[in-house]
Protein backbone atom coordinates (compact mmCIF):
# COMPACT_ATOMS: atom_id res chain seq x y z
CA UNK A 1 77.65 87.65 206.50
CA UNK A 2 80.06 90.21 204.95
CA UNK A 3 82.72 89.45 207.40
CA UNK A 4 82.33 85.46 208.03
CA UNK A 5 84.98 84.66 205.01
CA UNK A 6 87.79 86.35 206.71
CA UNK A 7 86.74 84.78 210.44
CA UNK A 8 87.23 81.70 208.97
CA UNK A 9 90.93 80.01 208.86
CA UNK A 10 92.23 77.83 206.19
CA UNK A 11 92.55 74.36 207.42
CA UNK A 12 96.26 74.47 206.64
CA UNK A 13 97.22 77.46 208.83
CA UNK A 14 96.15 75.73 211.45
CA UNK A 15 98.36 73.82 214.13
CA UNK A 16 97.32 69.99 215.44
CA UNK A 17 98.99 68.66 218.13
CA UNK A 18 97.67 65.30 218.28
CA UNK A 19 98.96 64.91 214.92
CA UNK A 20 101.77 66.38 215.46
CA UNK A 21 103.16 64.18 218.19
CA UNK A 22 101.59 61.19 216.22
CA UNK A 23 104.14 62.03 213.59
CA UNK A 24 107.00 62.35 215.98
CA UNK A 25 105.99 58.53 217.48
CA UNK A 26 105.79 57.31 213.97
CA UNK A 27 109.10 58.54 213.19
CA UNK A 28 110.75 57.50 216.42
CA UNK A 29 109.04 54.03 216.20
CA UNK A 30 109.97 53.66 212.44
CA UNK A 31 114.15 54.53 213.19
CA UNK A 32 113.86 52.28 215.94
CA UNK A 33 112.71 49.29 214.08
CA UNK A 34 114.74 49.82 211.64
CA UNK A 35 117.66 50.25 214.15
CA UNK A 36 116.46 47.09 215.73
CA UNK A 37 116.77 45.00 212.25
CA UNK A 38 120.27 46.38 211.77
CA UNK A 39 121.14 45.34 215.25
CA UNK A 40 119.95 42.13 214.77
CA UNK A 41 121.64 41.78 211.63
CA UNK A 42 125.16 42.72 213.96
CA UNK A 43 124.20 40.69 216.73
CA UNK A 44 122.95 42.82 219.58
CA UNK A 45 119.07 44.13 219.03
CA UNK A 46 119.07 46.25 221.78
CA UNK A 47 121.87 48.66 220.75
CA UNK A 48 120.87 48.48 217.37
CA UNK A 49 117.24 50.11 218.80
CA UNK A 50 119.05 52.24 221.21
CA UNK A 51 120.93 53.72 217.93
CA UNK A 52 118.23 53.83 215.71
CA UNK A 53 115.65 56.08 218.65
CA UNK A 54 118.87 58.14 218.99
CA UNK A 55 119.04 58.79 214.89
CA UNK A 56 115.03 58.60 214.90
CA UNK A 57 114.48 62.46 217.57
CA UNK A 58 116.10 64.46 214.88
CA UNK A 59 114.64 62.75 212.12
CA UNK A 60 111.09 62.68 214.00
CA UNK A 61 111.24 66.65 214.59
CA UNK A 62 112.50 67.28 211.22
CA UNK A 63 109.14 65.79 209.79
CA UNK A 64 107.15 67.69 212.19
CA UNK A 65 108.74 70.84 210.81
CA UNK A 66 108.59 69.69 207.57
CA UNK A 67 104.70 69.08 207.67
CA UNK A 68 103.85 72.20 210.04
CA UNK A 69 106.27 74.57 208.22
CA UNK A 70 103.75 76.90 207.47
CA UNK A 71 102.82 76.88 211.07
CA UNK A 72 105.87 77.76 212.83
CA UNK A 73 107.14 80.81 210.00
C-alpha cells in the first residue's frame, strides 16, 4: 500500500483515442456544415462543403492538440 499512489496515473495524463478521433469528426463535421451553409448561401453546396472539410483538418487537429496538449509534450 506504500507504493499504490504513485502506480496510479492522473486521469489527465492519460491519452484516449476514441475521444480523440471523436473530436477530430466533430470538428470536420462542424467546418463542413458550416461550409455547406456558406455554399448554399453562394449557390453551389457542394463546394461550399468541399471548402469548409478542407478548412475543417487543420482546425480538427488543432483541437486535438489543444485538448491532449499535455499528452503529446
Amino acid at each position: 500500500m506504500l507504493f499504490s499512489r504513485r502506480v496510479q496515473a492522473s486521469p489527465r495524463d492519460s491519452f484516449q483515442p476514441v475521444a480523440a478521433g471523436g473530436l477530430l469528426i466533430c470538428a470536420v463535421g462542424v467546418c463542413a456544415g458550416a461550409g455547406a451553409l456558406a455554399g448554399w448561401a453562394a449557390g453551389s453546396t457542394g463546394l461550399g462543403a468541399l471548402g469548409g472539410v478542407v478548412v475543417g483538418i487543420p482546425v480538427g487537429v488543432a483541437t486535438v492538440y489543444r485538448r491532449f496538449r499535455g499528452y503529446f509534450t
